[in-house]
Protein backbone atom coordinates (compact mmCIF):
# COMPACT_ATOMS: atom_id res chain seq x y z
CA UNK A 1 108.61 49.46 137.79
CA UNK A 2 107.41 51.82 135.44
CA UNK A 3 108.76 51.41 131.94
CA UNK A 4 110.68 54.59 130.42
CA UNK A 5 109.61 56.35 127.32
CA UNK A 6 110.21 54.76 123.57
CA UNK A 7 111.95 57.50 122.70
CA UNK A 8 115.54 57.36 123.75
CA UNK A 9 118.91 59.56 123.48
CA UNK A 10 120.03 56.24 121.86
CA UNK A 11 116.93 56.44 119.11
CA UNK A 12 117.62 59.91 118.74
CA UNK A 13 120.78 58.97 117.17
CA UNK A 14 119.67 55.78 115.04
CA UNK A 15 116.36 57.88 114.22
CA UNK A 16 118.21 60.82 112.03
CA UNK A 17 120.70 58.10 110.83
CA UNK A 18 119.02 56.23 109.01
CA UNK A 19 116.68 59.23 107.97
CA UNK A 20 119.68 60.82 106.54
CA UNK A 21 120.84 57.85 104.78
CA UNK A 22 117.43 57.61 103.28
CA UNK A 23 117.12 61.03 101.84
CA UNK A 24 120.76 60.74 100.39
CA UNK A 25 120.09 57.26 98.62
CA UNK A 26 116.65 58.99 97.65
CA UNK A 27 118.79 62.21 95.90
CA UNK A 28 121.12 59.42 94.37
CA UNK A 29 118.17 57.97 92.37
CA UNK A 30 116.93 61.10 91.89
CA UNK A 31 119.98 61.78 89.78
CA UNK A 32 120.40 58.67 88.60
CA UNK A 33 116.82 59.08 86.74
CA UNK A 34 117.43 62.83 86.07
CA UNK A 35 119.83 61.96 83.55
CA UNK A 36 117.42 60.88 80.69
CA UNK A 37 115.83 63.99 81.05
CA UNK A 38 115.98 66.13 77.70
CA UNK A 39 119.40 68.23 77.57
CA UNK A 40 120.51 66.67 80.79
CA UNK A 41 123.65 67.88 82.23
CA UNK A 42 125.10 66.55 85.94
CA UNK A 43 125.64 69.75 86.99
CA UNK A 44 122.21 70.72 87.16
CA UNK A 45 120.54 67.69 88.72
CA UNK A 46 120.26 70.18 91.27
CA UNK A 47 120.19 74.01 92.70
CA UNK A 48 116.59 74.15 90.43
CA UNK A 49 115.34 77.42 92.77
CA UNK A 50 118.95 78.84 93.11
CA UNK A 51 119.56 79.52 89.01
CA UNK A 52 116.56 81.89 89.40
CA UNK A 53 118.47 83.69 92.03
CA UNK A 54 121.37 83.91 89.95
CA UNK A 55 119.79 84.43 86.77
CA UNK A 56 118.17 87.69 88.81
CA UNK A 57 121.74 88.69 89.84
CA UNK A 58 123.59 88.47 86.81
CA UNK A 59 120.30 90.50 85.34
CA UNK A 60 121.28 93.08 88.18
CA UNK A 61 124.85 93.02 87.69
CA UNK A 62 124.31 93.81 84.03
CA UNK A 63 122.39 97.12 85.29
CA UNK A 64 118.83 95.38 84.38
CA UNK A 65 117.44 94.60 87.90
CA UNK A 66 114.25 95.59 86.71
CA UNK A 67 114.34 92.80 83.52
CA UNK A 68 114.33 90.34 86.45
CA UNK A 69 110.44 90.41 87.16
CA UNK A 70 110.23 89.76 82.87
CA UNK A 71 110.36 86.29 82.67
CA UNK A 72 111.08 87.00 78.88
CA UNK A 73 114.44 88.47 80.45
CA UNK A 74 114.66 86.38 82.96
CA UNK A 75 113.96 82.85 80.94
CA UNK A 76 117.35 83.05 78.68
CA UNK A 77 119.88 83.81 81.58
CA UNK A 78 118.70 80.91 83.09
CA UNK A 79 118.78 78.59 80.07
CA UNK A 80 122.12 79.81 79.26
CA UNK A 81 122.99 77.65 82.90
CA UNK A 82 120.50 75.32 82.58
CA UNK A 83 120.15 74.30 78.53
CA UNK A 84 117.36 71.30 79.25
CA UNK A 85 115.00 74.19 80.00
CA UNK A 86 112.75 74.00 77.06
CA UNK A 87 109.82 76.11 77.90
CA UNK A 88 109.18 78.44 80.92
CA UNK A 89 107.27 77.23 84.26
CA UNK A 90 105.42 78.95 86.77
CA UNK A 91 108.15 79.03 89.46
CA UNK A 92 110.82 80.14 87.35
CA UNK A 93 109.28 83.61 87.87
CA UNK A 94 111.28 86.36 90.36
CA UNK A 95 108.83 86.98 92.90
CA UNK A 96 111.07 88.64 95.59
CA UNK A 97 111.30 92.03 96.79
CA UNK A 98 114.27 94.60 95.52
CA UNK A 99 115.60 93.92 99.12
CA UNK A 100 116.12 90.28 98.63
CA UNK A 101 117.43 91.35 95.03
CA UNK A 102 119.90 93.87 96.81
CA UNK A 103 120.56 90.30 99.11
CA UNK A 104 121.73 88.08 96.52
CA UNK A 105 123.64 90.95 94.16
CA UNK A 106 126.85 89.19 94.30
CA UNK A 107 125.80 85.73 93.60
CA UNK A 108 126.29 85.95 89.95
CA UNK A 109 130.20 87.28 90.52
CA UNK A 110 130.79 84.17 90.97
CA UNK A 111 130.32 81.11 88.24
CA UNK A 112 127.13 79.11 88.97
CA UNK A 113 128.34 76.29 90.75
CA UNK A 114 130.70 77.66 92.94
CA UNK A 115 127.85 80.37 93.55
CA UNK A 116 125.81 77.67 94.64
CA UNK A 117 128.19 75.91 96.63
CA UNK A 118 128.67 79.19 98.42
CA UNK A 119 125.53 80.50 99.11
CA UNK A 120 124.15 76.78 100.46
CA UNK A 121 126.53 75.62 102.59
CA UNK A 122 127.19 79.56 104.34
CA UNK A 123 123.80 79.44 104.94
CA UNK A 124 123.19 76.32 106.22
CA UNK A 125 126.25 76.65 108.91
CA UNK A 126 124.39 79.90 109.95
CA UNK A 127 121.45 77.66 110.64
CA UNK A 128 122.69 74.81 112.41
CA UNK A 129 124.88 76.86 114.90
CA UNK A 130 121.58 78.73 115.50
CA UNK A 131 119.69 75.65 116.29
CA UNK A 132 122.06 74.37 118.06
CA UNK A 133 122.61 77.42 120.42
CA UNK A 134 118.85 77.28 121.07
CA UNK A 135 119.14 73.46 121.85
CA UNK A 136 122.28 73.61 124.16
CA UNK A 137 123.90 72.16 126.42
CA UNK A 138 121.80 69.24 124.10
CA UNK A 139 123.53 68.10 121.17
CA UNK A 140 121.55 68.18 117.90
CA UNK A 141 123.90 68.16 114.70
CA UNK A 142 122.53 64.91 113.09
CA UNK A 143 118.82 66.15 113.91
CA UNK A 144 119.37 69.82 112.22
CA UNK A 145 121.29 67.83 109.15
CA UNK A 146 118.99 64.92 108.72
CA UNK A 147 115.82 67.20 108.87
CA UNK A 148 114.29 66.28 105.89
CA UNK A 149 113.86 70.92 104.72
CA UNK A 150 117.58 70.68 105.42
CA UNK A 151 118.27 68.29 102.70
CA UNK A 152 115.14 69.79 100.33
CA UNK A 153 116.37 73.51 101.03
CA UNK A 154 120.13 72.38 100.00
CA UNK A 155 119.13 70.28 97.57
CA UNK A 156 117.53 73.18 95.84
CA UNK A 157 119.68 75.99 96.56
CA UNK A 158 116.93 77.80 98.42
CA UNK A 159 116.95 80.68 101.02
CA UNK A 160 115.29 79.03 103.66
CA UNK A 161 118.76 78.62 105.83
CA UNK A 162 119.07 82.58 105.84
CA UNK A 163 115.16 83.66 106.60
CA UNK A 164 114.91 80.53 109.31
CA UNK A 165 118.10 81.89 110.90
CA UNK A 166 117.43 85.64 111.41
CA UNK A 167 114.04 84.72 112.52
CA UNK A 168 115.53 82.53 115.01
CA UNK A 169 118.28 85.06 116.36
CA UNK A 170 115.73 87.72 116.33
CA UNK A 171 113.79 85.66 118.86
CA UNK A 172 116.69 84.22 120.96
CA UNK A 173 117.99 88.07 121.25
CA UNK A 174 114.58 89.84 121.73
CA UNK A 175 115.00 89.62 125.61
CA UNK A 176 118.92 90.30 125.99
CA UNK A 177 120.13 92.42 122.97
CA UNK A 178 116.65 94.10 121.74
CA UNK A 179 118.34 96.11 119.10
CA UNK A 180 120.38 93.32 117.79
CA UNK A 181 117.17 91.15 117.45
CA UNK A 182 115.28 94.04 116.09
CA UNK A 183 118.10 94.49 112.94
CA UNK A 184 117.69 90.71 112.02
CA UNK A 185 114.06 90.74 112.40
CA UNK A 186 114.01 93.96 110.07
CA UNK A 187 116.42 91.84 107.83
CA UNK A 188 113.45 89.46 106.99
CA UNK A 189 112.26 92.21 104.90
CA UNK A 190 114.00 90.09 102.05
CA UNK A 191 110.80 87.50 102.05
CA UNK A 192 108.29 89.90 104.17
CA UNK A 193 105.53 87.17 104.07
CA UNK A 194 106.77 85.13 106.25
CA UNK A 195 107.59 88.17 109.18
CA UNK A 196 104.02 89.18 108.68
CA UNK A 197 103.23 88.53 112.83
CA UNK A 198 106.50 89.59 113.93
CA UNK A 199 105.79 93.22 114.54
CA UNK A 200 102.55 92.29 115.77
CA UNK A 201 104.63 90.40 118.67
CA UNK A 202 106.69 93.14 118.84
CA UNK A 203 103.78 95.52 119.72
CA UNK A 204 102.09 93.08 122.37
CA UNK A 205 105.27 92.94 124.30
CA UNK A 206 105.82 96.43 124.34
CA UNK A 207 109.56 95.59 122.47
CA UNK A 208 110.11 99.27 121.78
CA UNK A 209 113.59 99.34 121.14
CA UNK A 210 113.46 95.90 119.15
CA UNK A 211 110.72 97.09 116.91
CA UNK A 212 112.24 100.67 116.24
CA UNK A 213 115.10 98.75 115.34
CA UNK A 214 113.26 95.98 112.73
CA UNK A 215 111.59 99.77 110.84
CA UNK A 216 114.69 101.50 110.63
CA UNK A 217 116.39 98.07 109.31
CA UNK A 218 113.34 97.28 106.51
CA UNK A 219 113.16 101.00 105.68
CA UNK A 220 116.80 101.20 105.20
CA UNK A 221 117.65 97.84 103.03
CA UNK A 222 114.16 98.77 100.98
CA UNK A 223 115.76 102.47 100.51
CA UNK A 224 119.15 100.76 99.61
CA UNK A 225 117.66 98.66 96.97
CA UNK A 226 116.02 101.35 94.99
CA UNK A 227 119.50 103.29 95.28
CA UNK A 228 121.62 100.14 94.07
CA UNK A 229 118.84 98.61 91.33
CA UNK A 230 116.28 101.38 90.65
CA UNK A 231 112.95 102.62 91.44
CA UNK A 232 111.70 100.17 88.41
CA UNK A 233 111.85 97.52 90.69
CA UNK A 234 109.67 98.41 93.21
CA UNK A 235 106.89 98.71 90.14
CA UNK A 236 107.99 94.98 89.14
CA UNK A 237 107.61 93.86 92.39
CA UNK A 238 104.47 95.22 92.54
CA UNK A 239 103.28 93.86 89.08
CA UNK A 240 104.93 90.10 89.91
CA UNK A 241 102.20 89.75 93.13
CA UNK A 242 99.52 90.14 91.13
CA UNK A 243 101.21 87.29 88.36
CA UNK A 244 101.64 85.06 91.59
CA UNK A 245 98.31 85.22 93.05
CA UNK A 246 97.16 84.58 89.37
CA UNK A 247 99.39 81.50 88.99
CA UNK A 248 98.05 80.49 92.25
CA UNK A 249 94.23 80.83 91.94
CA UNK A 250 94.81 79.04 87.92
CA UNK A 251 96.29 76.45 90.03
CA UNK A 252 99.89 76.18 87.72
CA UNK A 253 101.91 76.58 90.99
CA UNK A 254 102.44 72.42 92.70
CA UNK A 255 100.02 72.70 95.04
CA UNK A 256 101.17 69.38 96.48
CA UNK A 257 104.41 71.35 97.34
CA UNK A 258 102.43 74.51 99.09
CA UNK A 259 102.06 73.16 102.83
CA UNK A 260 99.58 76.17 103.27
CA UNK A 261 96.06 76.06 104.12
CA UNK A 262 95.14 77.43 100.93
CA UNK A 263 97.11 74.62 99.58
CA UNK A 264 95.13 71.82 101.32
CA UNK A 265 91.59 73.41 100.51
CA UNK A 266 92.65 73.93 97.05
CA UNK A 267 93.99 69.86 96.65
CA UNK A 268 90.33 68.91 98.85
CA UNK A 269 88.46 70.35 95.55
CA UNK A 270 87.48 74.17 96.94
CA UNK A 271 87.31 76.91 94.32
CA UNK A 272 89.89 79.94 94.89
CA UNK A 273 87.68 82.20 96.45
CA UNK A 274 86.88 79.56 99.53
CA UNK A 275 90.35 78.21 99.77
CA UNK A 276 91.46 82.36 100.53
CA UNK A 277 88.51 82.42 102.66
CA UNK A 278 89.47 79.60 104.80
CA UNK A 279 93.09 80.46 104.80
CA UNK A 280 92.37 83.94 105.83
CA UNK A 281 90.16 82.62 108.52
CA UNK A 282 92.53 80.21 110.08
CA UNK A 283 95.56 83.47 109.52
CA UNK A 284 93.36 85.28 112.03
CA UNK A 285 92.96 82.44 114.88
CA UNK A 286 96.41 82.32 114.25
CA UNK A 287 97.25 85.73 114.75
CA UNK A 288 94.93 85.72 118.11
CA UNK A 289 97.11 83.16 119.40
CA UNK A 290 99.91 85.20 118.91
CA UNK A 291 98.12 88.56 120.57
CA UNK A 292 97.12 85.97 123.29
CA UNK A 293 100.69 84.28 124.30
CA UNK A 294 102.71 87.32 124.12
CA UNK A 295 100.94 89.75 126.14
CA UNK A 296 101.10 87.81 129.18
CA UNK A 297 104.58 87.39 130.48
CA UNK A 298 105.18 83.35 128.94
CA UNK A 299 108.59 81.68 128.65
CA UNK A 300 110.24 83.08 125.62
CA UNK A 301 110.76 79.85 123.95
CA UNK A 302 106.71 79.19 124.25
CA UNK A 303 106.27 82.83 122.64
CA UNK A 304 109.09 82.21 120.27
CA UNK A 305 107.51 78.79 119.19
CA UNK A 306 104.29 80.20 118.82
CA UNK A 307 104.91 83.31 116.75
CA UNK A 308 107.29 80.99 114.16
CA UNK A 309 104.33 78.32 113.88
CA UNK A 310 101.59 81.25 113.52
CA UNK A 311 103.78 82.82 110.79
CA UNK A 312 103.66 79.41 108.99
CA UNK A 313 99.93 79.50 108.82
CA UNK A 314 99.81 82.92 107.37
CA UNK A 315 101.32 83.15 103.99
CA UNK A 316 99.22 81.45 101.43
CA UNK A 317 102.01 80.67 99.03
CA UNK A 318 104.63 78.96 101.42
CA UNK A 319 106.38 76.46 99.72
CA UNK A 320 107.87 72.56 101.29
CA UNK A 321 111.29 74.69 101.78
CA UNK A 322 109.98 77.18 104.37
CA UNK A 323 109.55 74.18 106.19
CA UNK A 324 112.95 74.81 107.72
CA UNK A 325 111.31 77.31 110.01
CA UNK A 326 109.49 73.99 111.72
CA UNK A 327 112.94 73.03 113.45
CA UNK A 328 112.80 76.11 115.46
CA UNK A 329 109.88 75.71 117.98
CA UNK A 330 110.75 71.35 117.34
CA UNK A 331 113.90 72.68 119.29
CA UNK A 332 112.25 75.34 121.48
CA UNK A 333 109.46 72.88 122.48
CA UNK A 334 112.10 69.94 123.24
CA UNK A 335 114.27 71.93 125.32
CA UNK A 336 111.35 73.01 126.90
CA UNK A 337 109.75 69.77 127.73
CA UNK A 338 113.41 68.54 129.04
CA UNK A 339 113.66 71.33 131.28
CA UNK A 340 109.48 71.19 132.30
CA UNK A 341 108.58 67.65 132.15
CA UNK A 342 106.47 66.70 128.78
CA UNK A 343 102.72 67.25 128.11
CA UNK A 344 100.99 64.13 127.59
CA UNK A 345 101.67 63.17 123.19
CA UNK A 346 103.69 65.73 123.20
CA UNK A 347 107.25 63.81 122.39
CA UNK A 348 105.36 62.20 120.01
CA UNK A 349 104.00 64.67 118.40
CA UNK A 350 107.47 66.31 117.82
CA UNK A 351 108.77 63.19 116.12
CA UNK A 352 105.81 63.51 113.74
CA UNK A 353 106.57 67.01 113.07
CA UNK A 354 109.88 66.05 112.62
CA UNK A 355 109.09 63.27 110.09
CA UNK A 356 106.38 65.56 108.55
CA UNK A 357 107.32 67.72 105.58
CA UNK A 358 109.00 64.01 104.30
CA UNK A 359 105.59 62.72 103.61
CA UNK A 360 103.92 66.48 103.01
CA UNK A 361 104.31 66.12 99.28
CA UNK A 362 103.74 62.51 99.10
CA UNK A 363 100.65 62.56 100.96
CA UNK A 364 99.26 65.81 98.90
CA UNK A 365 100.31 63.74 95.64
CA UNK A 366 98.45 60.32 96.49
CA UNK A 367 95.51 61.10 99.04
CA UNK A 368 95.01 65.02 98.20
CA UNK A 369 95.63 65.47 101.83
CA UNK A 370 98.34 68.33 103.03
CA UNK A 371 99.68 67.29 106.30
CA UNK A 372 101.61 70.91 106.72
CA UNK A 373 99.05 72.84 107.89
CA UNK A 374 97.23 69.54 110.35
CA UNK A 375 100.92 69.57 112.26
CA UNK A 376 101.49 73.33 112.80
CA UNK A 377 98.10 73.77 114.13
CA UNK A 378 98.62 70.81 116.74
CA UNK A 379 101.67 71.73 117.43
CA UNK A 380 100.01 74.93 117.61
CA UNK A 381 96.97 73.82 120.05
CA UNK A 382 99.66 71.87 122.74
CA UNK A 383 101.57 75.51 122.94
CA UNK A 384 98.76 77.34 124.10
CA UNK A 385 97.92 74.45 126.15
CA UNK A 386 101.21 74.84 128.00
CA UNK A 387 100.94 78.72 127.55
CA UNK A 388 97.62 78.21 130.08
CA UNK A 389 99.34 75.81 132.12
CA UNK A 390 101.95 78.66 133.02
CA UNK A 391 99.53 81.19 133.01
CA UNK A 392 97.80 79.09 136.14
CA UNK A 393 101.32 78.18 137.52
CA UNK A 394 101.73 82.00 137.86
CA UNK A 395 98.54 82.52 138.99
CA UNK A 396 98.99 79.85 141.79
CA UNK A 397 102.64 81.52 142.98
CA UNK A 398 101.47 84.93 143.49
CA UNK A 399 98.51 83.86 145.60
CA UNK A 400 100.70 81.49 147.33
CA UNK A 401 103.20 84.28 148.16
CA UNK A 402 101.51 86.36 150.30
CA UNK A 403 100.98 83.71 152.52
CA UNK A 404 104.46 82.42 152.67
CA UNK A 405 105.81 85.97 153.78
CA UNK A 406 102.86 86.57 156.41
CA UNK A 407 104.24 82.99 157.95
CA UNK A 408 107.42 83.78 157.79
CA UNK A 409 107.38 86.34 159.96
């Protein structure tokens, strides 16, 4: 009798159990240590990325929107919440849009803390019941919550819940409610970087109502930003890229923490110029794989999957956090491979993805190796294997069909 696979419901259980517990005794020591740091106070062991969001509303708030792309603004507000900040670091800079400004507005109405508290867990209930819609009738709660971006993203008080979930809705919708999918697609306009393929999608599948709705959603929310903070910040916004891809190419950004592919060249030793070079070069094949999968009519979670892991390969300064978008096509891909039957390596490869961003920084601090970019393109390479086997499927049915009706009469 032929023995059944490793992988289990049971270990799928035990798995993200002790993962979980792992990560959480990991944050307790992380604490723990924390506390001989200079100025230390308890309350901000934590939330490191989600002051500079509140610094930049309580900036806007004031009527200074603008002052939020001056780090010499910027710098005191957060000190005044943070006092063991001693001297300014490359990622306490605001390098968002106005529309992700206009976004988090009302986060400073609030005191820091609860602000925090707030903004986290909202967003991370958005993203699990998204997940878990896409994964149903399958139950994945302790996967979502012991995903090791789950606990970084909350950990840090980033915005990776809310970008991960409208891309994901988007997607889910795109066939049933176009126009619905089309305003939370347009909604990514608050971190535009990471929706760089999506109209390109849009366009191959002839989504004309979807992608009518996504413009007049960006245009809008970048319209009601100027209104609400000023014109200045469109200038600053401007101004901060070009700080950013300076930061970048100087190398003060944590490279170990940029799962991008100009993040691995850059840790392997290549200059600036060759690390864009081979980023923008691997962008491209990723944006033909994209153009390839959805002009021909695939299963939407194989499109979905691919467009998310192609979008991943694209911005050159993605940080470990926008690793949350990785659960989406992990889910896509297993419901897929339940419903299908499984590619050979490919259950395993999910559990590696799943694992993944865990050992991304380690790996990038001790070998100089980036794993981020090595799993999205395999994960990458077994979609458009799967794309072609469908693709043949199809081809076989409608040469089959002919046949069938001629008989049948």
């Amino acid at each position: 009798m032929k023995a059944g696979h490793w992988l289990t419901s049971k270990r799928l259980h035990i798995y993200p159990a002790a993962m979980l517990l792992a990560q959480l005794v990991g944050v307790c020591i992380l604490l723990y240590l924390y506390r001989d740091a200079p100025g230390y106070e308890p309350s901000m062991a934590f939330a490191n990325d989600f002051r500079v969001f509140w610094g930049a509303s309580h900036l806007a708030l004031e009527g200074r929107a603008a002052d939020a792309y001056d780090i010499n603004q910027l710098f005191p507000v957060l000190q005044s919440v943070d006092p063991g900040l001693v001297r300014v670091r490359a990622w306490f800079h605001w390098f968002y849009p106005p529309t992700f400004l206009l976004a988090v507005l009302p986060l400073a109405v609030l005191p820091y803390l609860l602000s925090y508290a707030v903004f986290t867990l909202s967003t991370l209930v958005g993203y699990v019941v998204m997940l878990a819609r896409i994964a149903r009738p399958h139950r994945i709660g302790l996967l979502i919550i012991a995903f090791p971006p789950t606990i970084l993203t909350a950990f840090n008080g980033q915005n990776a819940f809310l970008t991960a979930t409208l891309a994901g809705c988007g997607l889910m919708l795109l066939e049933r409610r176009p126009v619905v999918a089309g305003i939370c697609i347009g909604l990514l306009a608050i971190k535009p970087h990471l929706a760089i393929l999506f109209p390109v999608a849009l366009l191959c599948t002839r989504a004309w109502k979807a992608m009518f709705a996504a413009a007049a959603t960006a245009l809008c929310l970048f319209i009601a930003s100027l209104l609400v903070l000023g014109v200045d910040t469109a200038s600053g916004f401007v101004h901060s890229i070009g700080i950013a891809r300076q930061l970048a190419t100087e190398g003060a950004l944590p490279l170990v923490k940029m799962p991008t592919v100009f993040g691995a060249a850059r840790l392997l030793g290549a200059g600036a110029s060759l690390a864009n070079g081979i980023h923008f070069a691997v962008a491209v094949l990723a944006m033909l794989a994209v153009v390839l999968v959805w002009r021909k009519p695939q299963p939407l979670c194989l499109r979905a999957s691919v467009l998310i892991l192609a979008s991943l390969l694209v911005s050159p300064h993605m940080f470990d956090y926008d690793l949350t978008w990785l659960a989406l096509p992990i889910a896509w891909m297993g419901v897929h491979g339940l419903r299908r039957g499984w590619l050979r390596g490919e259950r395993e490869l999910l559990v590696v993805a799943w694992f993944s961003p865990l050992v991304c920084e380690v790996g990038a601090s001790i070998l100089s190796v980036q794993m981020g970019p090595l799993v999205v393109l395999t994960m990458l390479a077994f979609l458009l294997c799967r794309a072609r086997l469908s693709t043949l499927a199809q081809g076989v049915a409608a040469s089959v069909s002919p046949t069938t009706r001629h008989v049948s009469r």
